[in-house]
N, C-alpha and C. Protein backbone atom coordinates (compact mmCIF):
# COMPACT_ATOMS: atom_id res chain seq x y z
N UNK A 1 21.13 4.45 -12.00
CA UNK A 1 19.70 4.65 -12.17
C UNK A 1 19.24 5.83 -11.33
N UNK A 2 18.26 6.73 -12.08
CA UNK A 2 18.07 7.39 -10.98
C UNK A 2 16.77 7.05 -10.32
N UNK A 3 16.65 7.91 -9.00
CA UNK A 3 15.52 7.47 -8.05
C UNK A 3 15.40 8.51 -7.57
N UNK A 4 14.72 9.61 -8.62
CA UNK A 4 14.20 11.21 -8.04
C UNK A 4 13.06 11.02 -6.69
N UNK A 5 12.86 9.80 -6.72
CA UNK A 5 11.55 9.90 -4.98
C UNK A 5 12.10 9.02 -4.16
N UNK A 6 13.96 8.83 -3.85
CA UNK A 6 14.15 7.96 -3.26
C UNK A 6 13.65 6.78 -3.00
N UNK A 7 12.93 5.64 -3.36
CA UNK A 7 12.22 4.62 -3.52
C UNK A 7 13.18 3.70 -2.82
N UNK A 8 14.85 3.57 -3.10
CA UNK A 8 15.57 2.75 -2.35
C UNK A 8 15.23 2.84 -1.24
N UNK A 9 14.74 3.34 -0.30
CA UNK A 9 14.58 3.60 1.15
C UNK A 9 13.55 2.27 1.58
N UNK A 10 12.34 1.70 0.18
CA UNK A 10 11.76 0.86 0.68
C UNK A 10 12.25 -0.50 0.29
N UNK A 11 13.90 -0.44 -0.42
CA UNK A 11 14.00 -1.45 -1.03
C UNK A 11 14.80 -1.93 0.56
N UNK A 12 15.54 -0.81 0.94
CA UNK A 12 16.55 -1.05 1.88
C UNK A 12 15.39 -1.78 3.25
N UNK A 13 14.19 -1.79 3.62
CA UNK A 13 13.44 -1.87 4.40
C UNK A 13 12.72 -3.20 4.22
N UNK A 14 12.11 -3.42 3.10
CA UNK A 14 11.49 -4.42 3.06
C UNK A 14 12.43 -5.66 2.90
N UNK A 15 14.02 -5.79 2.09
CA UNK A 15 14.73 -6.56 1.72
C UNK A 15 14.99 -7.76 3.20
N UNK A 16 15.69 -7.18 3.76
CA UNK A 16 15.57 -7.78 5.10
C UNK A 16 14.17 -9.05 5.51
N UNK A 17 13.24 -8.12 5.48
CA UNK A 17 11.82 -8.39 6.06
C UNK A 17 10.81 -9.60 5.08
N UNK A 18 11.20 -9.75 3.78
CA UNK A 18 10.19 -9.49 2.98
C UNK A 18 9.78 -11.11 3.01
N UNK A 19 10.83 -11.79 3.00
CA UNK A 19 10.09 -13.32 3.16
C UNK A 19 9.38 -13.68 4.27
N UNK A 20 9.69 -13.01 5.60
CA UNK A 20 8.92 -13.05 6.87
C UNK A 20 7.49 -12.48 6.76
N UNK A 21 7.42 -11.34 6.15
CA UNK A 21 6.24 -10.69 5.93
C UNK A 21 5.12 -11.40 4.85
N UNK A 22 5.99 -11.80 3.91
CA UNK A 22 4.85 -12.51 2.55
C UNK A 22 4.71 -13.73 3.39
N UNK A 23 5.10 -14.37 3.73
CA UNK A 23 4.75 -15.81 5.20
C UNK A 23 3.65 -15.86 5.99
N UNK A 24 4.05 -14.51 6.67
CA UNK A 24 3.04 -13.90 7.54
C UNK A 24 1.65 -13.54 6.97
N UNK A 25 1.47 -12.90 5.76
CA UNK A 25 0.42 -12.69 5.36
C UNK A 25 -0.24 -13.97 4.46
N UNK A 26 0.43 -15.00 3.97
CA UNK A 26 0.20 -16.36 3.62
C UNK A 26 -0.57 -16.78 4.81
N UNK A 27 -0.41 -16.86 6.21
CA UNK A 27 -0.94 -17.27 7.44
C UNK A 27 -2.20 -16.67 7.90
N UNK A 28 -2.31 -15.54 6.94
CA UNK A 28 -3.48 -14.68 7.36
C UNK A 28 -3.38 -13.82 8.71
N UNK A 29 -2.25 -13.31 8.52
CA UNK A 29 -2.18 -12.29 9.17
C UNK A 29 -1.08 -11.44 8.87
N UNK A 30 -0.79 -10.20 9.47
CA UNK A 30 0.03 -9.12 9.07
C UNK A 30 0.80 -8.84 10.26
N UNK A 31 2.07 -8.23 10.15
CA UNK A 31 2.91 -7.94 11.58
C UNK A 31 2.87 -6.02 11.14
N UNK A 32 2.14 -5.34 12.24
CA UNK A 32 2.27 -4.03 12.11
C UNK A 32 3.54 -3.21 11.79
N UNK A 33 4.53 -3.69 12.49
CA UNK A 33 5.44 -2.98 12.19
C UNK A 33 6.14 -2.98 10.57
N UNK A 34 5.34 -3.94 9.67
CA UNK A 34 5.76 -4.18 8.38
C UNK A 34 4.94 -3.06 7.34
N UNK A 35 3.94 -2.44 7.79
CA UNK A 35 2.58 -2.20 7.20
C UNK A 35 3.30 -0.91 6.43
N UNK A 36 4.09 -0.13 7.35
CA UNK A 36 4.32 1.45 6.44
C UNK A 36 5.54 1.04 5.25
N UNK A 37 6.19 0.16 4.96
CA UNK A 37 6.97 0.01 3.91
C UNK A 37 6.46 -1.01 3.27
N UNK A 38 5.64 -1.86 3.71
CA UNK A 38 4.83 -3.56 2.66
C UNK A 38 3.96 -2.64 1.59
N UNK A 39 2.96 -1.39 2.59
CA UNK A 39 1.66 -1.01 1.85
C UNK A 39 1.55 0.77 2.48
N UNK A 40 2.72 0.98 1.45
CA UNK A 40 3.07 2.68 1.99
C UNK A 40 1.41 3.26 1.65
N UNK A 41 0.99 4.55 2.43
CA UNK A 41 0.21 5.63 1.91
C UNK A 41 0.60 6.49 1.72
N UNK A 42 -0.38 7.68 0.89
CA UNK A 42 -0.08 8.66 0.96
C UNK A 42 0.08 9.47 2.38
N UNK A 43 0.83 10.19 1.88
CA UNK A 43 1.47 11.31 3.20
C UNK A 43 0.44 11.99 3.85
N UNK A 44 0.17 12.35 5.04
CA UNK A 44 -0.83 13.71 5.34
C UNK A 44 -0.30 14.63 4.72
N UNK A 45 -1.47 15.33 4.88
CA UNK A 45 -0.85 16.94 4.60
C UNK A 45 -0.20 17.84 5.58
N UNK A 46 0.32 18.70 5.55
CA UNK A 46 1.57 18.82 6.53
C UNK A 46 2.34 17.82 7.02
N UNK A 47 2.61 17.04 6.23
CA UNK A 47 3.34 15.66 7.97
C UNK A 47 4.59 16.15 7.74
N UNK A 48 5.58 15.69 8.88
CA UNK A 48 6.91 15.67 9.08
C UNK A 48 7.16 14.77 8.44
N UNK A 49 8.46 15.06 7.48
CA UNK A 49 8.86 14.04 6.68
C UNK A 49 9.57 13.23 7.35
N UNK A 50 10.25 13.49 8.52
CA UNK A 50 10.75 12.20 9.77
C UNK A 50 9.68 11.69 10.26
N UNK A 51 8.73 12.19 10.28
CA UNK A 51 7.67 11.09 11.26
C UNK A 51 7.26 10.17 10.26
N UNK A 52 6.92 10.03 8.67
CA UNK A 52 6.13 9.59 8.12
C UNK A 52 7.38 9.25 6.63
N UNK A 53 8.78 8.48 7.07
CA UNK A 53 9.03 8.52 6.27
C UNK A 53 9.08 7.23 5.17
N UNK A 54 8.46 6.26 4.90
CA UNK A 54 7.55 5.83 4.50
C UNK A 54 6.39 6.10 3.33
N UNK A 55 6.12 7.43 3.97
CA UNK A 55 4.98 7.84 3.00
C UNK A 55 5.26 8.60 1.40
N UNK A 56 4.15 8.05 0.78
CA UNK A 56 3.76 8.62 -0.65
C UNK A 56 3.65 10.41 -0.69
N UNK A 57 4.22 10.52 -1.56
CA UNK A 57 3.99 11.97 -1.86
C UNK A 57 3.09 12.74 -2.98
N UNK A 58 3.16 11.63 -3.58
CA UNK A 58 2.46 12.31 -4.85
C UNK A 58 2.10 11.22 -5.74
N UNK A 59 1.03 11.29 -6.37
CA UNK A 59 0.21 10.41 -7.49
C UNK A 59 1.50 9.71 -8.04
N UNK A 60 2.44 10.86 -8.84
CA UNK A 60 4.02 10.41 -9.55
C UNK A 60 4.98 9.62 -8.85
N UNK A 61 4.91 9.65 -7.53
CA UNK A 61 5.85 8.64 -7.28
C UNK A 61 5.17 7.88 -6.55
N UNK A 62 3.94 7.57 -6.45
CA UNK A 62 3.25 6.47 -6.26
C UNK A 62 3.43 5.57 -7.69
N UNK A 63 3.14 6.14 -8.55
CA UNK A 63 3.35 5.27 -9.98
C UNK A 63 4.85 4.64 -10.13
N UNK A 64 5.96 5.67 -9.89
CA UNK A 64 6.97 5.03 -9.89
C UNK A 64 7.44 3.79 -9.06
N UNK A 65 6.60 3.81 -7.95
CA UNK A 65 6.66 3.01 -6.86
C UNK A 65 6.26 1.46 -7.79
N UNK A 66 4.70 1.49 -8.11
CA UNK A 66 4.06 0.56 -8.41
C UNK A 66 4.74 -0.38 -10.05
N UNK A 67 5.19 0.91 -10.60
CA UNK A 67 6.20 0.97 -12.04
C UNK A 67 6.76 0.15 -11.69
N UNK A 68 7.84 0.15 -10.43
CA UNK A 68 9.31 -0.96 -10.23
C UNK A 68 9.11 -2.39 -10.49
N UNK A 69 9.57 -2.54 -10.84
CA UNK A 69 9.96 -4.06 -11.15
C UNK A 69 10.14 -5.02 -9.87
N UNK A 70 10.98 -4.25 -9.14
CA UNK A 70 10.71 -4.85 -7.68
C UNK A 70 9.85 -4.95 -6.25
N UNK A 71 9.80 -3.25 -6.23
CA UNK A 71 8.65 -2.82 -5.34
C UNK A 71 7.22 -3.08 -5.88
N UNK A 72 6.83 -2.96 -6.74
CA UNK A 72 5.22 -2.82 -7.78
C UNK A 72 5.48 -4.76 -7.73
N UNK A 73 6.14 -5.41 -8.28
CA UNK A 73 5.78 -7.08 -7.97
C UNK A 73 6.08 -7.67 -6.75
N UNK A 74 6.34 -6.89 -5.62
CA UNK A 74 6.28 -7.19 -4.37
C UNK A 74 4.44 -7.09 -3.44
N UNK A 75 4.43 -5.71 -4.06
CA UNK A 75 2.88 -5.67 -3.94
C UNK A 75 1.89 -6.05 -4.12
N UNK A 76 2.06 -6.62 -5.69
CA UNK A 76 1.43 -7.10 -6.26
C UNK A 76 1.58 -8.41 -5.48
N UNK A 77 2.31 -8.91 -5.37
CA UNK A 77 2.64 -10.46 -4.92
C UNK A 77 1.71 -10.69 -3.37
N UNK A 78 1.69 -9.31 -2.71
CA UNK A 78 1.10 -8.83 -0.81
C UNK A 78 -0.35 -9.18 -1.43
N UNK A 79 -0.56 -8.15 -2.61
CA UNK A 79 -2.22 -8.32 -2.58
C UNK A 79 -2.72 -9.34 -3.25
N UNK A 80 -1.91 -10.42 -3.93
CA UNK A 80 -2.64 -11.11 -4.61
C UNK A 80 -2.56 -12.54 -3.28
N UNK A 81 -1.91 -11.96 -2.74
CA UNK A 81 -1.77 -13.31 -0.92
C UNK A 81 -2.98 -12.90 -0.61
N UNK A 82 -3.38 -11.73 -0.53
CA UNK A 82 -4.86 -10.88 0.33
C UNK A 82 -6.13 -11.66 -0.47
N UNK A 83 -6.05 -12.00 -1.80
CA UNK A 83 -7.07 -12.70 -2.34
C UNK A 83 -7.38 -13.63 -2.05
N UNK A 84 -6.23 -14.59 -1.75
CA UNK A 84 -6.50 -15.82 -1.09
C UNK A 84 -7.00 -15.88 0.01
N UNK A 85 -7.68 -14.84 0.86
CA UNK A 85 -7.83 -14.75 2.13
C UNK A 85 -9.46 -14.22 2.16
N UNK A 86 -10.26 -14.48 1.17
CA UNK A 86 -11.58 -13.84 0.78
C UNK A 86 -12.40 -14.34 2.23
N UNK A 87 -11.76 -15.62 2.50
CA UNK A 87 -12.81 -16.07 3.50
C UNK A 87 -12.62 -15.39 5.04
N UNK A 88 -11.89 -14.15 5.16
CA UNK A 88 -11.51 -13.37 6.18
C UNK A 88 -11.43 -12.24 5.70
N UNK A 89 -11.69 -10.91 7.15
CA UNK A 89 -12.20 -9.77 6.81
C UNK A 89 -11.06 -8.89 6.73
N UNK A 90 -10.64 -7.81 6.16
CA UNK A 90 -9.46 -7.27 6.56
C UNK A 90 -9.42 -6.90 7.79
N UNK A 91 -10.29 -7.04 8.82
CA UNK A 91 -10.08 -6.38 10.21
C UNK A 91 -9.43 -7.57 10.80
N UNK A 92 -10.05 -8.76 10.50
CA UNK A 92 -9.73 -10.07 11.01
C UNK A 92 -8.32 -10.41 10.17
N UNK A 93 -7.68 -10.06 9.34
CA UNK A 93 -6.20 -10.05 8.95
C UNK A 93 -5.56 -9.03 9.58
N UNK A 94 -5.61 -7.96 9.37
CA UNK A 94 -4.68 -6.54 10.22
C UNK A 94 -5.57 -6.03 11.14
N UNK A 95 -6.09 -6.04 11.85
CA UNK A 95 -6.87 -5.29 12.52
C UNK A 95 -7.59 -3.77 12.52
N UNK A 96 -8.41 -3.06 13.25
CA UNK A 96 -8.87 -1.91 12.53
C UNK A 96 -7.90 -1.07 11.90
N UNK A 97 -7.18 -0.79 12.68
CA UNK A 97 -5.96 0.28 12.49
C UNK A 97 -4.94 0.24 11.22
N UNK A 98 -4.58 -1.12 10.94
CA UNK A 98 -3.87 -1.83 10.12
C UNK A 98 -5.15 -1.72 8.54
N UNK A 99 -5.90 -2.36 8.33
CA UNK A 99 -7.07 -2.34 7.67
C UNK A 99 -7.18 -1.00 6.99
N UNK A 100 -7.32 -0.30 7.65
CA UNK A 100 -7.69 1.62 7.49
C UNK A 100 -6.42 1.72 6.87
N UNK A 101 -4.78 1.25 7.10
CA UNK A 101 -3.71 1.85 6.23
C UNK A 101 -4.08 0.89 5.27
N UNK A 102 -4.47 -0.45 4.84
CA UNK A 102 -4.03 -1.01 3.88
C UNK A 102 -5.36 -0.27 2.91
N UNK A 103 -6.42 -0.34 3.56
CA UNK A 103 -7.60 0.51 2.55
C UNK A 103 -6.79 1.93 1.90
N UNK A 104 -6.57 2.52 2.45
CA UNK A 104 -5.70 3.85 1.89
C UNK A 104 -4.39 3.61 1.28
N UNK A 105 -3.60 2.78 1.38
CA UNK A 105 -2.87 2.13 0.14
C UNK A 105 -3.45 1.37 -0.77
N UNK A 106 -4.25 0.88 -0.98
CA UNK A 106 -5.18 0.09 -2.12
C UNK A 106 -5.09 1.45 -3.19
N UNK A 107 -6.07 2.19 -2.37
CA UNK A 107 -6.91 3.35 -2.94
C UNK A 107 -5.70 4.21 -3.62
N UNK A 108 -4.26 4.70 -3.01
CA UNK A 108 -3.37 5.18 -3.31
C UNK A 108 -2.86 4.55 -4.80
N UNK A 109 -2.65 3.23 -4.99
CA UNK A 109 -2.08 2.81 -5.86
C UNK A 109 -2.83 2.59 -7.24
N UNK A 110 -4.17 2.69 -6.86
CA UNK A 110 -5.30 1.99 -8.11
C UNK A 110 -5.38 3.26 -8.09
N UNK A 111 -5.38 4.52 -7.51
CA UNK A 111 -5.27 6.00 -8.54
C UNK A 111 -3.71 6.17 -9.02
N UNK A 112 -2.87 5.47 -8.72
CA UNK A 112 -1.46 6.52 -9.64
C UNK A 112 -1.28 5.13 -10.92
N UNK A 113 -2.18 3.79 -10.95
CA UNK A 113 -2.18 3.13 -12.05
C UNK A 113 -3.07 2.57 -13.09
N UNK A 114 -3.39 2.98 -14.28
CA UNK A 114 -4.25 2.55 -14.97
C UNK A 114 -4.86 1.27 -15.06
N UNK A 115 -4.30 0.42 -14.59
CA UNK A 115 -4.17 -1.27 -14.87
C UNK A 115 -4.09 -2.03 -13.72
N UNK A 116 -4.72 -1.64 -12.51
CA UNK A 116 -4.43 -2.35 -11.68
C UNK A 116 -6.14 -2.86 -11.03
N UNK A 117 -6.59 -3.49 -11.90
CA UNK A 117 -7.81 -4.60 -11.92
C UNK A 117 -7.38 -5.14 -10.45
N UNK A 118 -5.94 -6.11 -10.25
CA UNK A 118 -5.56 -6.61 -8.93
C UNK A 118 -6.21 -6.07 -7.63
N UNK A 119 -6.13 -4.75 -7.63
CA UNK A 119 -5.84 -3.83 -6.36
C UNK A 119 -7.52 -3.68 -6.47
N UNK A 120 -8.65 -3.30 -7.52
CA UNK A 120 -9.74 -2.90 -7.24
C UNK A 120 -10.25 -4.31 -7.13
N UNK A 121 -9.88 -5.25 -7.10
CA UNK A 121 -10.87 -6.37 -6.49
C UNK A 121 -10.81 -6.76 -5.58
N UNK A 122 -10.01 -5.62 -4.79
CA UNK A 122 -9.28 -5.72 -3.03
C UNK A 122 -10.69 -5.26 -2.56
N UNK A 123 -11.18 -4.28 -3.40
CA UNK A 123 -12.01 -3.30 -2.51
C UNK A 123 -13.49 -4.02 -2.54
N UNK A 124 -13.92 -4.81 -3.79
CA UNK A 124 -15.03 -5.38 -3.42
C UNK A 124 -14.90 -6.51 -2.54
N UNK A 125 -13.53 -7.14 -2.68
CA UNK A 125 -13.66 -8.01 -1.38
C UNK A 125 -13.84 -7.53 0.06
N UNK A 126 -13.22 -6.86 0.14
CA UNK A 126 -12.79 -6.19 1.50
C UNK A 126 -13.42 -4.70 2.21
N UNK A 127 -14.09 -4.10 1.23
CA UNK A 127 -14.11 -2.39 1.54
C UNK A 127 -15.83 -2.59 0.63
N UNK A 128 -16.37 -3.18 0.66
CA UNK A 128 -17.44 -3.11 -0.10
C UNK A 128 -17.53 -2.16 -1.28
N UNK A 129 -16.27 -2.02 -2.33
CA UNK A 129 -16.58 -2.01 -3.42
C UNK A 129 -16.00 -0.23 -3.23
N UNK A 130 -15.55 0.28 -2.18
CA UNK A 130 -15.58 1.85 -1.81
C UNK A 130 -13.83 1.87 -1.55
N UNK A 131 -13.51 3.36 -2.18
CA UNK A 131 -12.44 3.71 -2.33
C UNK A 131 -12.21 4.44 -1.00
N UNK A 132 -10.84 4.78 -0.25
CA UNK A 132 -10.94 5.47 1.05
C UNK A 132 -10.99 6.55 0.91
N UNK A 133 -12.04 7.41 1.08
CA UNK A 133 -12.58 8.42 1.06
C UNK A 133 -11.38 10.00 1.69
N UNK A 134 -10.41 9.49 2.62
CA UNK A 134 -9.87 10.32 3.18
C UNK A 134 -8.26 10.55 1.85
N UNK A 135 -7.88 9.42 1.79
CA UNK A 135 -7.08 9.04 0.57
C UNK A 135 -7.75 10.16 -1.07
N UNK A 136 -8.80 9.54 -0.99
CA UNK A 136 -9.21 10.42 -2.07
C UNK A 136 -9.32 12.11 -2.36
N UNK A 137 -9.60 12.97 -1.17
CA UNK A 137 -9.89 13.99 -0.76
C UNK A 137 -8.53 14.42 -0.54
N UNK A 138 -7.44 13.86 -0.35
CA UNK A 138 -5.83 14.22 -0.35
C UNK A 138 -5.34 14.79 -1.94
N UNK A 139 -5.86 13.21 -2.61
CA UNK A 139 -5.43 13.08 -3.86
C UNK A 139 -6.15 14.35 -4.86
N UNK A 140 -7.40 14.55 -4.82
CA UNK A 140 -8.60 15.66 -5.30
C UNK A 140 -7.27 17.07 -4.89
N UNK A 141 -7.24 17.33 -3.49
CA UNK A 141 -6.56 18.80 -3.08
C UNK A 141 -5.24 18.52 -3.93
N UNK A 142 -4.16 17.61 -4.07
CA UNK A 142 -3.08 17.65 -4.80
C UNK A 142 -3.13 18.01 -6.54
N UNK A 143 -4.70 17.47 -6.78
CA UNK A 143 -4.64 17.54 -8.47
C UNK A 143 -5.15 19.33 -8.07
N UNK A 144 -5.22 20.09 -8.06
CA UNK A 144 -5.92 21.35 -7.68
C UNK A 144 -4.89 22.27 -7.77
């Protein structure tokens, strides 16, 4: 198979992790060190691809990401745990810092997929209905 955006990198990462982590967020809460491979973002601009390797590159392999069969129903599986959790804030699940990446992965994935109703009812629960603005302004300079 091929995997022109390396994607194995999050299979090899989360595999290990992934029943501890979907547990963890069942409990209503998140373990940071899970956050950059559970709910990748997009990349900065300029980043070091060692510092940030983890990160989304592009609208296209964000889709491929969400496309997988494994990674895309893993996510799906993270955010539909996050629904169950309406009666808590995302600050009060991940904290600010944590919150701010999962808002910018929301936002990342409900732009590289047509169909993901799931992910935008993250944002009226959680983000009052608002896409992450910094996420967006990445995505705007890449279509350009």
């Amino acid at each position: 198979m091929n995997d022109e955006y390396n994607l194995q990198r999050f299979v090899h990462a989360q595999d290990p992790v992934y029943e501890d982590a979907i547990g963890i967020l069942r409990r209503g809460m998140m373990c940071t060190p899970y956050m950059e491979f559970m709910f990748p973002r997009l990349a900065s601009s300029g980043s070091d691809g060692a510092l940030e390797s983890y990160a989304i590159r592009s609208l296209d392999e964000a889709n491929a990401y969400i496309s997988s069969p494994l990674l895309g129903g893993r996510y799906r599986e993270c955010v539909g745990t996050l629904q169950r959790l309406v009666k808590f804030s995302a600050h009060t699940v991940f904290g600010d810092a944590d919150a701010r990446k999962l808002h910018a992965s929301l936002t990342l994935f409900s732009e590289a997929s047509d169909d993901e109703f799931l992910l935008e009812t993250m944002f009226d629960v959680w983000f009052d209905g608002l896409l992450d603005e910094a996420t967006m302004t990445r995505i705007r300079s890449m279509q350009r």
